[in-house]
PDB file of N, CA and C in Angstrom:
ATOM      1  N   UNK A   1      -3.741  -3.155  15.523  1.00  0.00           N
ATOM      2  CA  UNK A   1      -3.159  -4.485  15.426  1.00  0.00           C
ATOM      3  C   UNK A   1      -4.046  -5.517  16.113  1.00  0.00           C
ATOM      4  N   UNK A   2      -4.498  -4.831  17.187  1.00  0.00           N
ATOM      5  CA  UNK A   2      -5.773  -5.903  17.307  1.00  0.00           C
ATOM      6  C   UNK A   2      -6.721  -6.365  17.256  1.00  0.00           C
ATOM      7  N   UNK A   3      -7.553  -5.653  16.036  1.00  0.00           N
ATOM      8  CA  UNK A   3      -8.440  -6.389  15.167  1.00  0.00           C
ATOM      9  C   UNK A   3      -8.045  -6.152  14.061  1.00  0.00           C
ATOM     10  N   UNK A   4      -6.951  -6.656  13.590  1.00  0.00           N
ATOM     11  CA  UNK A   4      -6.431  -6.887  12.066  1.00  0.00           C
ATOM     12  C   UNK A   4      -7.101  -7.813  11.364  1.00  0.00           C
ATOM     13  N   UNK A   5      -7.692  -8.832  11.867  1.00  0.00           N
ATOM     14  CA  UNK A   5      -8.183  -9.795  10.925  1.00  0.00           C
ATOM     15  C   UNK A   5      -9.550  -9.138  10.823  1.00  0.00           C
ATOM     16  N   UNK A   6     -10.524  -8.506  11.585  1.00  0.00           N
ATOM     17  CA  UNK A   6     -11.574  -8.076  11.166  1.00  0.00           C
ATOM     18  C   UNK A   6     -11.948  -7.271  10.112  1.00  0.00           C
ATOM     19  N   UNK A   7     -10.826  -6.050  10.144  1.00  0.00           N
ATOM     20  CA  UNK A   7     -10.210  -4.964   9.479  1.00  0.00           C
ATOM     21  C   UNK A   7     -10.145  -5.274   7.983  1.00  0.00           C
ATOM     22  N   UNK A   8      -9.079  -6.740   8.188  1.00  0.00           N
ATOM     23  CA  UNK A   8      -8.554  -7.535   6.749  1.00  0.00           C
ATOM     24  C   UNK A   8     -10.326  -7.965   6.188  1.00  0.00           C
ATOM     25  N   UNK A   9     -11.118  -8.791   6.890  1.00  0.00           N
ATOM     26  CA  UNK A   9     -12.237  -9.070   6.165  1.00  0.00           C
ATOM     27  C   UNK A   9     -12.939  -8.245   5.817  1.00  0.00           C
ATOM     28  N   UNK A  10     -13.199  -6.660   6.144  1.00  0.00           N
ATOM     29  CA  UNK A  10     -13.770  -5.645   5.698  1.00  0.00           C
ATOM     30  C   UNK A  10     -13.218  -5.281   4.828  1.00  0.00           C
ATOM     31  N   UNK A  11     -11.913  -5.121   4.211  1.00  0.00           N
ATOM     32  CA  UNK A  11     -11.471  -4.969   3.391  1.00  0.00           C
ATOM     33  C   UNK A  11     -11.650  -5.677   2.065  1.00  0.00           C
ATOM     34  N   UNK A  12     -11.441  -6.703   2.221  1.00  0.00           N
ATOM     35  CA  UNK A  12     -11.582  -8.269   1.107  1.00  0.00           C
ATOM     36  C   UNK A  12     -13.469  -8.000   0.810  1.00  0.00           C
ATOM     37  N   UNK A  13     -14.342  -7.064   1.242  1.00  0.00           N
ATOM     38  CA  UNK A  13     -15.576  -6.610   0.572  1.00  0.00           C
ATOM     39  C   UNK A  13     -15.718  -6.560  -0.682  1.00  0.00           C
ATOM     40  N   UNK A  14     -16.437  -7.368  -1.456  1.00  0.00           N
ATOM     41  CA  UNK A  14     -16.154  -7.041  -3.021  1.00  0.00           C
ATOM     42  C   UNK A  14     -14.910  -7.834  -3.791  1.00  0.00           C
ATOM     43  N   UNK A  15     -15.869  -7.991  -4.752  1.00  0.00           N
ATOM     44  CA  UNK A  15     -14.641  -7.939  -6.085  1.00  0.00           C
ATOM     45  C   UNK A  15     -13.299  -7.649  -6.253  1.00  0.00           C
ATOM     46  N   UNK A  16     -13.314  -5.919  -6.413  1.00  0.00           N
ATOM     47  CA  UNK A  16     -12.227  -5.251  -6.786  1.00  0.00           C
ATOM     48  C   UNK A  16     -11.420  -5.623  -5.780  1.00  0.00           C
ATOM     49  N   UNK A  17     -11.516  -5.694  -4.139  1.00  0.00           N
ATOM     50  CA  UNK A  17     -10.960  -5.628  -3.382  1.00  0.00           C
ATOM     51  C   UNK A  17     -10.099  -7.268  -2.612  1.00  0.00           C
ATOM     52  N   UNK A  18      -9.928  -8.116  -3.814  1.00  0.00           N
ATOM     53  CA  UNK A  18      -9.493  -9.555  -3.435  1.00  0.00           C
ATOM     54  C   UNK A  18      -8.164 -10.065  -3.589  1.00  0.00           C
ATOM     55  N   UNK A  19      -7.343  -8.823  -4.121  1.00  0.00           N
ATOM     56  CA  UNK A  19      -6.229  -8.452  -4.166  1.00  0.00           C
ATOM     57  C   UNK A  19      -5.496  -8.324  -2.798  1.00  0.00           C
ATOM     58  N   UNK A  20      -6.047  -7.254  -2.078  1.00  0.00           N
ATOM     59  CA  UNK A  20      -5.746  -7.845  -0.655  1.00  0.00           C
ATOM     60  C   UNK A  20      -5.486  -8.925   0.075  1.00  0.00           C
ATOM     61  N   UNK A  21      -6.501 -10.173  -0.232  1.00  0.00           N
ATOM     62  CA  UNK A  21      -6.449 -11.170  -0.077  1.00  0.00           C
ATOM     63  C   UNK A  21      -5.102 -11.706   0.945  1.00  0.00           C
ATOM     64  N   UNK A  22      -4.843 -12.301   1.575  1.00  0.00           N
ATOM     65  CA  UNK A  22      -3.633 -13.233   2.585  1.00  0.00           C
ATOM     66  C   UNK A  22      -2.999 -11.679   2.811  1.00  0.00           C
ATOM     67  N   UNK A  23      -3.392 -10.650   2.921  1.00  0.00           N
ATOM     68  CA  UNK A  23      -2.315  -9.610   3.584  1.00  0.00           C
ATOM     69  C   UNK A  23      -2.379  -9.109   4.659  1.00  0.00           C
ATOM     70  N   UNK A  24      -1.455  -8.502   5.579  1.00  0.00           N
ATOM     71  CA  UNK A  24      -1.742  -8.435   6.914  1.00  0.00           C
ATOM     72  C   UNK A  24      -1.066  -7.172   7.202  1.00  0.00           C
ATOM     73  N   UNK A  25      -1.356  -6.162   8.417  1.00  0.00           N
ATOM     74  CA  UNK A  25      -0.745  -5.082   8.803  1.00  0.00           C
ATOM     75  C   UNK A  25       0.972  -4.988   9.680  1.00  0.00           C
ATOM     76  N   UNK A  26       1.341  -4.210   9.285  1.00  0.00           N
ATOM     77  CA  UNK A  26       2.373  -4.247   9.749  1.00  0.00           C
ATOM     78  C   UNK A  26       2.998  -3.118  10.838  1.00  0.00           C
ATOM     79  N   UNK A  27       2.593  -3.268  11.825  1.00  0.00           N
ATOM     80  CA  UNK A  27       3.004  -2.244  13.015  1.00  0.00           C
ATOM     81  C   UNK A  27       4.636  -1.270  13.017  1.00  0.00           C
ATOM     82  N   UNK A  28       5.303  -1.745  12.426  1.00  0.00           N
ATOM     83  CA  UNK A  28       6.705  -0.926  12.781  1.00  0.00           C
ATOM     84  C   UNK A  28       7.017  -0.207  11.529  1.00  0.00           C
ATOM     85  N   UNK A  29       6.434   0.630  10.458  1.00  0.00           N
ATOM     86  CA  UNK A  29       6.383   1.169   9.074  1.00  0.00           C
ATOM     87  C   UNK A  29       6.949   2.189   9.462  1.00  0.00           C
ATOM     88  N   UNK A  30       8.395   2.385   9.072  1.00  0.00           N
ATOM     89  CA  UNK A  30       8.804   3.741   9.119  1.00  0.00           C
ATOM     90  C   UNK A  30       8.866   4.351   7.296  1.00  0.00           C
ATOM     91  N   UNK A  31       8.557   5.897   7.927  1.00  0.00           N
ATOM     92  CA  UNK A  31       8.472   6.625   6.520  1.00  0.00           C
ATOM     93  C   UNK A  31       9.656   6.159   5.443  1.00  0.00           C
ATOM     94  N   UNK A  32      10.628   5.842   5.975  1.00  0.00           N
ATOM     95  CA  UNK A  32      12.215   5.373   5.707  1.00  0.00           C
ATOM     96  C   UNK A  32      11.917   4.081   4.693  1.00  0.00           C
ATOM     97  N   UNK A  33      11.139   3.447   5.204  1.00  0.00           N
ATOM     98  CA  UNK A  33      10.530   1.928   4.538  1.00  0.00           C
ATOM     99  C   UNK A  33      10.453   2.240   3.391  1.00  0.00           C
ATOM    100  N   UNK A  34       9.588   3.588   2.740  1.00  0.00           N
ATOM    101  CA  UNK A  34       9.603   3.555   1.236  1.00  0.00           C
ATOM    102  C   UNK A  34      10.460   4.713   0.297  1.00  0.00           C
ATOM    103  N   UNK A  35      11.490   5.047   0.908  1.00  0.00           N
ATOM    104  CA  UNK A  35      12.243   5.829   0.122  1.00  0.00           C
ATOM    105  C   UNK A  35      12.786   5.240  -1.328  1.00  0.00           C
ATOM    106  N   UNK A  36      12.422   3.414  -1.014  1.00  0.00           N
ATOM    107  CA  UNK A  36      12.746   2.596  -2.395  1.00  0.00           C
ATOM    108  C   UNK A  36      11.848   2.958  -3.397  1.00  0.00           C
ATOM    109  N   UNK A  37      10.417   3.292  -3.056  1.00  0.00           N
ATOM    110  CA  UNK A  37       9.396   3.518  -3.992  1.00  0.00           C
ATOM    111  C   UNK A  37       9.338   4.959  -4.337  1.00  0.00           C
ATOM    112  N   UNK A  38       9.850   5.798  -3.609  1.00  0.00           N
ATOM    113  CA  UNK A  38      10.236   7.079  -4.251  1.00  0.00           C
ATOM    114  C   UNK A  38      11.519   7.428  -5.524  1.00  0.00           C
ATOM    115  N   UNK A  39      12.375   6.566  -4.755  1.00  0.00           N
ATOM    116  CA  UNK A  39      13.248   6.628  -5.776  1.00  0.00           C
ATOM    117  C   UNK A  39      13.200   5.770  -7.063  1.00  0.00           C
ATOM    118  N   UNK A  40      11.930   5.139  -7.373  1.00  0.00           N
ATOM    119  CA  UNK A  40      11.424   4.334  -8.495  1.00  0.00           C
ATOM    120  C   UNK A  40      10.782   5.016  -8.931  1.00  0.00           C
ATOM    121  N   UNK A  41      10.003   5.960  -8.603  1.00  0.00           N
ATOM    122  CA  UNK A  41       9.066   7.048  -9.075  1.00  0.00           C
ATOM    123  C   UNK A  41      10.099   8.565  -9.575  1.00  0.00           C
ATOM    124  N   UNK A  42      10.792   8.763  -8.709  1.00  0.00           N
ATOM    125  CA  UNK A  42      12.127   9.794  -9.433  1.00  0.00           C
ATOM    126  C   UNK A  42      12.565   9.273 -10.667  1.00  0.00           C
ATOM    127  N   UNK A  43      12.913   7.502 -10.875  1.00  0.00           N
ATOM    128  CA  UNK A  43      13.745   7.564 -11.925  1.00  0.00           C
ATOM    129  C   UNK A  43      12.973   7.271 -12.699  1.00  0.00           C
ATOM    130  N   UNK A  44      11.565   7.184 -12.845  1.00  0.00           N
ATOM    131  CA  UNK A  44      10.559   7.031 -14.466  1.00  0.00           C
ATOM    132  C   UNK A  44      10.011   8.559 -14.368  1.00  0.00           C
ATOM    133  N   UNK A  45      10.715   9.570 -13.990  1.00  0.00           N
ATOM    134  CA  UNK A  45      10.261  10.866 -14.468  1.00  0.00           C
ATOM    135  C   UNK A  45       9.125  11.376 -13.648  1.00  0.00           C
ATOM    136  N   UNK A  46       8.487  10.909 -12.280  1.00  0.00           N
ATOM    137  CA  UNK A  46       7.228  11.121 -11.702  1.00  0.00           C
ATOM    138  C   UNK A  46       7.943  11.404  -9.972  1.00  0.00           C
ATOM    139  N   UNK A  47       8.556  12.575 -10.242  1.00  0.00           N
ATOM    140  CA  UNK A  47       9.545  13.278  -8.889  1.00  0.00           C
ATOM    141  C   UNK A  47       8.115  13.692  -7.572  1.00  0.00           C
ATOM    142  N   UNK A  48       6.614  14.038  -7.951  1.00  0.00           N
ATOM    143  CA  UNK A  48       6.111  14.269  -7.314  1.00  0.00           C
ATOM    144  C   UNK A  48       5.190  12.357  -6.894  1.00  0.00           C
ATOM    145  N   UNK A  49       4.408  12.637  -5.893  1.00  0.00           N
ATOM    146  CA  UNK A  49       4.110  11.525  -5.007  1.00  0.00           C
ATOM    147  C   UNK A  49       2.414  11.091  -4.639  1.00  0.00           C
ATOM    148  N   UNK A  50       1.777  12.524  -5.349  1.00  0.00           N
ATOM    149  CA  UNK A  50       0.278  12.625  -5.438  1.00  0.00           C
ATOM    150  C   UNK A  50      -0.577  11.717  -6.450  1.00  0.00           C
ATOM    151  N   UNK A  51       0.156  11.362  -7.255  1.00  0.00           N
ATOM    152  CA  UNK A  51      -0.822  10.445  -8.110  1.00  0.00           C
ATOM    153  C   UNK A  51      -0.207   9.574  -8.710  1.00  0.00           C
ATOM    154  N   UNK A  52      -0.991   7.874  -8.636  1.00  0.00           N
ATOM    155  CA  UNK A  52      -0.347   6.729  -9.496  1.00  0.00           C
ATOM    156  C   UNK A  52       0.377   7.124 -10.465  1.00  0.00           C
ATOM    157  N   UNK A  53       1.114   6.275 -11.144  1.00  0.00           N
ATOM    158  CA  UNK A  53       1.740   6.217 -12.125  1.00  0.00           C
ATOM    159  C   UNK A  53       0.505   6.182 -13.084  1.00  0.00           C
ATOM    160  N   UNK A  54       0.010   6.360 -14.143  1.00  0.00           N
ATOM    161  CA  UNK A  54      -0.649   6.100 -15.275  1.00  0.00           C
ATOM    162  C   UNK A  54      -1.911   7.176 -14.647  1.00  0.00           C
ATOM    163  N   UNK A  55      -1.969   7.740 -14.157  1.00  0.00           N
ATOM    164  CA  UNK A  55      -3.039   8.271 -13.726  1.00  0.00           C
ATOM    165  C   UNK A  55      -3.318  10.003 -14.472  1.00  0.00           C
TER     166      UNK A  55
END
């Protein structure tokens, strides 16, 4: 958390990577946080967690 902004500009490297762009880290991420994105991935048929969607 305390060199997030350095971190953030190493990131924003490149092209592909400008998507990132204005985003910032977030210190308190519990595993709990994305049980929403699991259960979006259960209900389009993709129960496992190893690879994108379309991949």
């Amino acid at each position: 958390m305390n060199n997030q902004k350095e971190l953030a500009k190493a990131m924003l490297a490149g092209e592909d990577n400008q998507k990132f762009k204005g985003m910032k880290f977030l210190a308190n991420v519990k595993d709990s946080d994305y049980n929403y994105v699991r259960s979006m991935y259960k209900t389009i048929g993709y129960p496992e967690f190893s690879n994108f969607v379309g991949e």
